[in-house]
C-alpha atoms as a PDB file:
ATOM      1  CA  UNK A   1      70.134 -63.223  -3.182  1.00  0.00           C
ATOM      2  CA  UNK A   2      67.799 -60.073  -3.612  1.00  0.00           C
ATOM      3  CA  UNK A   3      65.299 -60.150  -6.432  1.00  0.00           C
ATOM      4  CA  UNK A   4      63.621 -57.539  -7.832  1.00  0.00           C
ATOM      5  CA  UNK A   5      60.811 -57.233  -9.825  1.00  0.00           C
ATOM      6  CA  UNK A   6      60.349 -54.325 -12.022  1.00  0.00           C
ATOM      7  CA  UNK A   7      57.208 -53.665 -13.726  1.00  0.00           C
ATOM      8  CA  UNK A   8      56.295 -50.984 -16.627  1.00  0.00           C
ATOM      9  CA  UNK A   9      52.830 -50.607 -18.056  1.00  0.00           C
ATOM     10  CA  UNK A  10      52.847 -46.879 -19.505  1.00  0.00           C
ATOM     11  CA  UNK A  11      51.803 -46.297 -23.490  1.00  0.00           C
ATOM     12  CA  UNK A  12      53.884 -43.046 -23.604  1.00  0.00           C
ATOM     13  CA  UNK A  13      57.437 -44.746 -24.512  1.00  0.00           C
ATOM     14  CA  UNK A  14      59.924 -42.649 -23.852  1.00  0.00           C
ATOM     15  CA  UNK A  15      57.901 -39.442 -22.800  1.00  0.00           C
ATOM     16  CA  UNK A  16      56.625 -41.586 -19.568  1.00  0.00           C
ATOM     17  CA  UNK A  17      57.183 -40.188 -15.955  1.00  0.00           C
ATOM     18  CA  UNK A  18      56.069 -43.223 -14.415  1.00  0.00           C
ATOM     19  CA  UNK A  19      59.165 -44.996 -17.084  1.00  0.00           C
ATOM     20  CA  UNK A  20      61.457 -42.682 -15.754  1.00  0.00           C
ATOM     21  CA  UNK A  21      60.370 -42.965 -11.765  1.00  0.00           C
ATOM     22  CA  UNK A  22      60.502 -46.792 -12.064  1.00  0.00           C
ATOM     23  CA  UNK A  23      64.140 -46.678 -13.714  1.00  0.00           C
ATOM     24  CA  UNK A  24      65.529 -44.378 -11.143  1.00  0.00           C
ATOM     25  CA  UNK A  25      64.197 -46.969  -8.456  1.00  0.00           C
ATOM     26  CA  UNK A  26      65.345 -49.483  -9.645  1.00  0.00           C
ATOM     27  CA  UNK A  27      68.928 -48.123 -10.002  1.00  0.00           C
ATOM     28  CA  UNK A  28      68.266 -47.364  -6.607  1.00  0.00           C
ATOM     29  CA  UNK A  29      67.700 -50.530  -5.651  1.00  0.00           C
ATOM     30  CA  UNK A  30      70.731 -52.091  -7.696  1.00  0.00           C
ATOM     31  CA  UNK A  31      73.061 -49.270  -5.876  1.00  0.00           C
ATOM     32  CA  UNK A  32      71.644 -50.666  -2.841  1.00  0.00           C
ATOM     33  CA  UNK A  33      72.189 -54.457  -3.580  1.00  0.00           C
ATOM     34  CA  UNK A  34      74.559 -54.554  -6.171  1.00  0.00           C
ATOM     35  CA  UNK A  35      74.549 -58.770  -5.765  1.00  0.00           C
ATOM     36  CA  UNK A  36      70.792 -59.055  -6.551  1.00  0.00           C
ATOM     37  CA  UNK A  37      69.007 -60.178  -9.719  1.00  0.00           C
ATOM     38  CA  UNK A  38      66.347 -58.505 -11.391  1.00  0.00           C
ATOM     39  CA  UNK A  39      63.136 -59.606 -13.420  1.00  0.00           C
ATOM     40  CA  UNK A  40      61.695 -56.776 -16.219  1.00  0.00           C
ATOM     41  CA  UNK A  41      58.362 -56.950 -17.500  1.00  0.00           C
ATOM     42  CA  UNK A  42      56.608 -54.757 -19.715  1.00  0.00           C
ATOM     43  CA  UNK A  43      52.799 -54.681 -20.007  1.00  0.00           C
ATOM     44  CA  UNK A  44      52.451 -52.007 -22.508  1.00  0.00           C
ATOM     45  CA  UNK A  45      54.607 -53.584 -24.883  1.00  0.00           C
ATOM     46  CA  UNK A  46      54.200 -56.968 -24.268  1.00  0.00           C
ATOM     47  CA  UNK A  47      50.806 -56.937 -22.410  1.00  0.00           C
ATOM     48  CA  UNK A  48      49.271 -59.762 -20.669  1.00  0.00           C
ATOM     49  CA  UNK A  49      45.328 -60.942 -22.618  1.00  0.00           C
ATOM     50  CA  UNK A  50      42.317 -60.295 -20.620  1.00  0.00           C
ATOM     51  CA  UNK A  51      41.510 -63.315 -18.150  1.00  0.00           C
ATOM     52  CA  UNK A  52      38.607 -64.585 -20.258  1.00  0.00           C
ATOM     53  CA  UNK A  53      36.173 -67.220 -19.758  1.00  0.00           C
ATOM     54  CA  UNK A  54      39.413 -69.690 -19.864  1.00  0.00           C
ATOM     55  CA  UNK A  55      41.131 -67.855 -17.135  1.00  0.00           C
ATOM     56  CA  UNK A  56      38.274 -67.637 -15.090  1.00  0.00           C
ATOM     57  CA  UNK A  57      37.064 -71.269 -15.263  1.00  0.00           C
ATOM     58  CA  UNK A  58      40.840 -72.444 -14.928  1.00  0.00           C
ATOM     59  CA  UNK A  59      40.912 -71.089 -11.465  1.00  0.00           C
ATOM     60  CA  UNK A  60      38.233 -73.473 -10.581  1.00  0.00           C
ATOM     61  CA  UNK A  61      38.665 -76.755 -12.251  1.00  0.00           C
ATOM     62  CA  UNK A  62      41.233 -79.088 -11.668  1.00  0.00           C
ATOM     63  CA  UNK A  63      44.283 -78.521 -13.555  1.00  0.00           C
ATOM     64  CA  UNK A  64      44.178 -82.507 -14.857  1.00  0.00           C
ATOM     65  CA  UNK A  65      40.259 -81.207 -16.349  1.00  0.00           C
ATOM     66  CA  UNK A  66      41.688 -78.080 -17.826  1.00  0.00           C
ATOM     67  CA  UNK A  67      41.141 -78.263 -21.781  1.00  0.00           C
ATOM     68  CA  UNK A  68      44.034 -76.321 -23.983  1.00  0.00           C
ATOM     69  CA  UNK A  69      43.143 -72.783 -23.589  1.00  0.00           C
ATOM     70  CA  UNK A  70      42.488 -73.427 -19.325  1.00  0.00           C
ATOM     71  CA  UNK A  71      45.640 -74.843 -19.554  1.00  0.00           C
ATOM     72  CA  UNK A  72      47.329 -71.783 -20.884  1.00  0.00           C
ATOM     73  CA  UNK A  73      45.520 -69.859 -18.682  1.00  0.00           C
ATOM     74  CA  UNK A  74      46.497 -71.693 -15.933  1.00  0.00           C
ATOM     75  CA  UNK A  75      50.194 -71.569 -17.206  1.00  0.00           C
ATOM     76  CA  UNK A  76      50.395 -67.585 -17.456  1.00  0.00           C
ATOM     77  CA  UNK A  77      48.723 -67.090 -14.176  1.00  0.00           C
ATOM     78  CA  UNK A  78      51.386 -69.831 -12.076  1.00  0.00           C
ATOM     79  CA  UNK A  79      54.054 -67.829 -14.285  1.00  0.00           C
ATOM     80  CA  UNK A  80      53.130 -64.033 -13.510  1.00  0.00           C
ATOM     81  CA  UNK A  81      52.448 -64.952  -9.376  1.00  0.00           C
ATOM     82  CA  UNK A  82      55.829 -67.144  -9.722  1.00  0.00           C
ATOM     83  CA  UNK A  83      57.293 -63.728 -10.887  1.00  0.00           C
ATOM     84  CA  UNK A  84      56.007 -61.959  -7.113  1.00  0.00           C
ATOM     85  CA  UNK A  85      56.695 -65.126  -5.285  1.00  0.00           C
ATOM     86  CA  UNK A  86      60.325 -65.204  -6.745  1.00  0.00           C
ATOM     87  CA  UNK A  87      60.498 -61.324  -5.345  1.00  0.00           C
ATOM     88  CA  UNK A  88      61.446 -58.890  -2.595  1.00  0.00           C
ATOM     89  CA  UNK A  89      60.542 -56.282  -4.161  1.00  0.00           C
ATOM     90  CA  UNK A  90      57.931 -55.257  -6.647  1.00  0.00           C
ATOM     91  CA  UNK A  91      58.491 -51.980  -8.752  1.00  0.00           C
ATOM     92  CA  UNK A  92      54.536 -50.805 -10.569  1.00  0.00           C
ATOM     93  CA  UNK A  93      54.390 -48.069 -13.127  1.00  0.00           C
ATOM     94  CA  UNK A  94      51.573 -46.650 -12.828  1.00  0.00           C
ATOM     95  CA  UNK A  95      50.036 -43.994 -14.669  1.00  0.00           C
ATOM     96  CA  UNK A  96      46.522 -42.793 -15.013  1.00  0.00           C
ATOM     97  CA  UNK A  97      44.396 -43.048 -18.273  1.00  0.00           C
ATOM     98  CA  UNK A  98      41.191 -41.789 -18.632  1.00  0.00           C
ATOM     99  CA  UNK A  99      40.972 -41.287 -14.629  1.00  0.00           C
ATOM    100  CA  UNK A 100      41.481 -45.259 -14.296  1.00  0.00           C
ATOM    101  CA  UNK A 101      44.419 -47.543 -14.347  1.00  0.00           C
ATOM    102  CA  UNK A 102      45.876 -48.775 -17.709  1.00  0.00           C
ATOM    103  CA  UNK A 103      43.785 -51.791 -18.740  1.00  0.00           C
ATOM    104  CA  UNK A 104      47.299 -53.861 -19.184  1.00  0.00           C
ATOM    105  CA  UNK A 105      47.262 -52.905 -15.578  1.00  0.00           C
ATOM    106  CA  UNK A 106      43.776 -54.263 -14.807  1.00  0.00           C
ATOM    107  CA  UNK A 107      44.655 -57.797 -16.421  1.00  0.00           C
ATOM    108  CA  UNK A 108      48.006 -58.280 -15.046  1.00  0.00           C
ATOM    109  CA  UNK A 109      46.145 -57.999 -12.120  1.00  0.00           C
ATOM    110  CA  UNK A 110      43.217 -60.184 -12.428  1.00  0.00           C
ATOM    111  CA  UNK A 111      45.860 -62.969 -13.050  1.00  0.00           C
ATOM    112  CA  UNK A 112      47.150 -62.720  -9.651  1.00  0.00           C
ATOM    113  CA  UNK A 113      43.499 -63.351  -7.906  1.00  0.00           C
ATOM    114  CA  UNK A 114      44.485 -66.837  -8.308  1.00  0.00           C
ATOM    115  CA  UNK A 115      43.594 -69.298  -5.114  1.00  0.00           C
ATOM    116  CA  UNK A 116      46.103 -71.140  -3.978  1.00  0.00           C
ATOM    117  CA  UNK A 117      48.859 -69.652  -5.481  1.00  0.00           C
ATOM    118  CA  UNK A 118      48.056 -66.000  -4.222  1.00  0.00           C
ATOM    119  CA  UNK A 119      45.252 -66.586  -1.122  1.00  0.00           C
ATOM    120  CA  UNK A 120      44.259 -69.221   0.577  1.00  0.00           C
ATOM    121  CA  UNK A 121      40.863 -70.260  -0.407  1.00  0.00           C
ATOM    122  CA  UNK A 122      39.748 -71.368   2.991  1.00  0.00           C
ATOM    123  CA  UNK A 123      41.226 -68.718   5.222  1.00  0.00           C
ATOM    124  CA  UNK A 124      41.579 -65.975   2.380  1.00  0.00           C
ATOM    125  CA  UNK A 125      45.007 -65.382   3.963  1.00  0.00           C
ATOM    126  CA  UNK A 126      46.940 -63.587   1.518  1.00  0.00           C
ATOM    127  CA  UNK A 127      50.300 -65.416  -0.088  1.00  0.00           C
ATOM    128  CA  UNK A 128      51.790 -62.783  -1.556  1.00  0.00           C
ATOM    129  CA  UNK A 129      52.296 -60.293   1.159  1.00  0.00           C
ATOM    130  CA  UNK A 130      55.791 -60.515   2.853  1.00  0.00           C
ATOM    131  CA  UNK A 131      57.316 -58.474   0.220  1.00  0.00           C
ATOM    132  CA  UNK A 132      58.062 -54.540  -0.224  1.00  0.00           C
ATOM    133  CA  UNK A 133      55.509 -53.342  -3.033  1.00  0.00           C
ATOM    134  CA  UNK A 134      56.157 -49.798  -4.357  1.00  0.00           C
ATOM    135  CA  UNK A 135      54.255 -48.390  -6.718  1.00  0.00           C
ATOM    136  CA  UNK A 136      55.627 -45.058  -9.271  1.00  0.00           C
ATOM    137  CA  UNK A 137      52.247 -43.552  -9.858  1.00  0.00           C
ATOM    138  CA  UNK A 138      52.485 -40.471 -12.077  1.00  0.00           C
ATOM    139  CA  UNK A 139      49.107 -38.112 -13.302  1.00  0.00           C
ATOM    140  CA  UNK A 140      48.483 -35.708 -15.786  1.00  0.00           C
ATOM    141  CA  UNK A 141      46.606 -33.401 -14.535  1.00  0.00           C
ATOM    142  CA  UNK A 142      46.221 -32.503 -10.557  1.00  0.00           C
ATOM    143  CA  UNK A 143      43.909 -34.545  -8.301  1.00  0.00           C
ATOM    144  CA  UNK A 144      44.802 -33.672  -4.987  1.00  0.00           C
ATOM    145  CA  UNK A 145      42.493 -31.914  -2.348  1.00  0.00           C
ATOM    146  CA  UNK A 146      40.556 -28.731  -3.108  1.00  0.00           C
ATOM    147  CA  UNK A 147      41.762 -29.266  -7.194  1.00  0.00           C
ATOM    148  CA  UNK A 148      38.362 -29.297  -9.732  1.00  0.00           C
ATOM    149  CA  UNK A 149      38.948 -33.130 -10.488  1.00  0.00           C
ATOM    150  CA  UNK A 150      39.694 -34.309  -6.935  1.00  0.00           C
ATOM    151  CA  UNK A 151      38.767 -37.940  -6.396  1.00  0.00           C
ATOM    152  CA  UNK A 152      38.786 -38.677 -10.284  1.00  0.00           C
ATOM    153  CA  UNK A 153      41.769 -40.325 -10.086  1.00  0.00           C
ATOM    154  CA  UNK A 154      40.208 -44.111  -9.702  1.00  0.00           C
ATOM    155  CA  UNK A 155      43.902 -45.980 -10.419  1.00  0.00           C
ATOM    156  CA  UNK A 156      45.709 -45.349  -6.882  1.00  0.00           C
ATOM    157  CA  UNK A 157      42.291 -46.561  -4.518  1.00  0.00           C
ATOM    158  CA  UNK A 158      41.667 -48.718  -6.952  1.00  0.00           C
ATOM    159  CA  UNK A 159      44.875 -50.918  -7.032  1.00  0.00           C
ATOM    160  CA  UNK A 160      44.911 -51.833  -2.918  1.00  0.00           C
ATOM    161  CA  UNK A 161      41.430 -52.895  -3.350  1.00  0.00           C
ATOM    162  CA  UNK A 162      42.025 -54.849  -6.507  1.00  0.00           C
ATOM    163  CA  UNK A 163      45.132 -56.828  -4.833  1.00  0.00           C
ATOM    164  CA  UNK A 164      43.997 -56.483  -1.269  1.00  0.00           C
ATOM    165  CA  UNK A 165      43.429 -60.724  -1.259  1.00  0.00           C
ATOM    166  CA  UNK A 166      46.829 -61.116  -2.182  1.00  0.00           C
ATOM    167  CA  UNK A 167      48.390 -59.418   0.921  1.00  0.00           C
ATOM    168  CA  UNK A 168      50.305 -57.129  -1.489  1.00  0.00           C
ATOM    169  CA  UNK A 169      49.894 -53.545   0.286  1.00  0.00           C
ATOM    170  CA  UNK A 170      51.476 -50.909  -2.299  1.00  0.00           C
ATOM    171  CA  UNK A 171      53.497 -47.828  -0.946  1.00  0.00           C
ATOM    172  CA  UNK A 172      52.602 -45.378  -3.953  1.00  0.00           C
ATOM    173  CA  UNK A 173      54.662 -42.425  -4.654  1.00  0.00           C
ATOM    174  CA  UNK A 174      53.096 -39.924  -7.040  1.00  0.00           C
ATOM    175  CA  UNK A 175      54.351 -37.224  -9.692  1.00  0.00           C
ATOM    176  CA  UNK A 176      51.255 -35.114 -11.334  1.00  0.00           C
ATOM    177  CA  UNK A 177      50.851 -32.480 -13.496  1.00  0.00           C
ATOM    178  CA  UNK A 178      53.193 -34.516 -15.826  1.00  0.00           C
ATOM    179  CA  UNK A 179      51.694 -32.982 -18.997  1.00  0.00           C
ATOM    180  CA  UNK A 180      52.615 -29.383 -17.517  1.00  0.00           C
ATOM    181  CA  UNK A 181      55.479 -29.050 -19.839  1.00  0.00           C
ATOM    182  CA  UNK A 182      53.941 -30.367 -22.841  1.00  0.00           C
ATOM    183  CA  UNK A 183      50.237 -28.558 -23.021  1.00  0.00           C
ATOM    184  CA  UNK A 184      50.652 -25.047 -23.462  1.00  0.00           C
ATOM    185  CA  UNK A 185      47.438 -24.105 -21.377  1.00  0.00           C
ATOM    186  CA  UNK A 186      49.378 -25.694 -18.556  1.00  0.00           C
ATOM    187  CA  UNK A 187      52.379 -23.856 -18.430  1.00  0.00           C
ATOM    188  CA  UNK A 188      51.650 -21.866 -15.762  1.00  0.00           C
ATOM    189  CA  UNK A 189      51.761 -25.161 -13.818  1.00  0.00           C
ATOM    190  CA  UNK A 190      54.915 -26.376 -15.031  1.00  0.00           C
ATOM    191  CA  UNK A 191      56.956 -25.163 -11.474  1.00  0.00           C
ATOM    192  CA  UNK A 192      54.269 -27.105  -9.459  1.00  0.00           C
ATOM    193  CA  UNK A 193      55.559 -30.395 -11.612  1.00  0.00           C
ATOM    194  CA  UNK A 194      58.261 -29.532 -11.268  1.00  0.00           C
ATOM    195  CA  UNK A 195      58.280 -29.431  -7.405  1.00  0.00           C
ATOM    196  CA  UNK A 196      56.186 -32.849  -7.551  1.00  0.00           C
ATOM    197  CA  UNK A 197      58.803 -34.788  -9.755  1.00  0.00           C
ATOM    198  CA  UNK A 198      61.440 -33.780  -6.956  1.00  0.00           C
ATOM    199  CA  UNK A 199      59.400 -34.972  -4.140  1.00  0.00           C
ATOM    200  CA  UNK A 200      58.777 -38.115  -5.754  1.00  0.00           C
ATOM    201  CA  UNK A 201      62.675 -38.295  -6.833  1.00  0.00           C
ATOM    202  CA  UNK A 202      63.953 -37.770  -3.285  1.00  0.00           C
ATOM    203  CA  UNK A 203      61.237 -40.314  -2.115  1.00  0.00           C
ATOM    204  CA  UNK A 204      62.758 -42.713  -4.164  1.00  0.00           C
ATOM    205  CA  UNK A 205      66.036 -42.315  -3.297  1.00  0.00           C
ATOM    206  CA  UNK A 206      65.603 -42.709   0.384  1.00  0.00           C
ATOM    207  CA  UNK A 207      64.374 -46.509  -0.226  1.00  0.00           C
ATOM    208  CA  UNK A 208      67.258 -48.210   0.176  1.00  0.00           C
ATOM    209  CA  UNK A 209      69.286 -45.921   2.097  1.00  0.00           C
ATOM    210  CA  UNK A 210      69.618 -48.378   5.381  1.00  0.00           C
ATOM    211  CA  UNK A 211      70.270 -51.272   2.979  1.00  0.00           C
ATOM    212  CA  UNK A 212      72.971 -49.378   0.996  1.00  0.00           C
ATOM    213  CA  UNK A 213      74.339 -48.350   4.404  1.00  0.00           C
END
């Protein structure tokens, strides 16, 4: 049976973009395997604690050594790499704060870094990398080529990198200018958001096409 895994981490509630380009995949995805089964989690409202000095030491000392707070450590990282492992598929919200990824983000993924449940600690071969990864990245403000903030967005390079000894290798599609309709000294903006939504939107629902086929 399919799995998916669908993943939300934006503050914004019910204004998000990246809320609303996750949902449409993953309606996508259910159109496409109607059989499958499907895992939610939500880091903004039920967000995962930094790693610590607990978490970090856990990955190191034998789980039989592991005092109370290693052990729970230990537990949430085998539980939140079981989630991947138990996947196909992998849906990331991800918006941009502050020109970086949401910190809820940032710990989620410093649980995965985990040897021997997501690399191989004598080959560094990823684990976690037969498995589609797509990632609904939405911005603010614009950050493409030739714009006055290009290359402040630090979330999108920043999340292959953080992952990359997992094996997971993201396929990002982006809306930006998402604040267009709600800052007035954007409006002149609002049909170039407009026109980024839809590109992202028709990304998204060509997934699955072969599958649903």
């Amino acid at each position: 049976m399919a799995h998916l895994l669908h993943i939300d981490s934006s503050i914004r509630g019910e204004e998000s973009v990246s809320r609303r380009l996750t949902a449409r995949a993953a309606a996508a995805w259910r159109a496409a395997h109607p059989d499958g089964a499907v895992t939610y989690r939500d880091l903004a409202r039920n967000p995962v604690p930094h790693l610590g000095e607990a978490g970090n030491t856990a990955r190191t000392v034998p789980p039989a050594q592991h005092t109370e707070a290693q052990a729970a450590a230990w537990a949430r990282m085998q539980e939140l790499v079981g989630e991947i492992k138990a996947a196909d598929t992998v849906l990331l919200g991800l918006p941009l704060y502050n020109y970086g990824p949401p910190s809820e983000v940032k710990a989620w993924v410093d649980h995965l870094i985990v040897p021997g449940l997501a690399f191989d600690p004598e080959s560094a071969r990823g684990l976690l990398g037969d498995r589609e990864f797509i990632v609904l990245a939405s911005r603010g403000g614009g950050y493409g080529p030739g714009t006055p903030r290009e290359g402040w967005d630090h979330a999108e390079p920043w999340l292959p990198h953080g992952l990359s000894l997992t094996g997971l290798e993201p396929r990002v599609i982006t809306a930006e200018l998402t604040l267009a309709p709600q800052n007035p000294a954007m409006a002149a903006l609002i049909p170039l958001f407009e026109q980024s939504l839809a590109t992202a939107e028709k990304e998204i629902d060509a997934l699955w096409v072969p599958a649903a086929a």
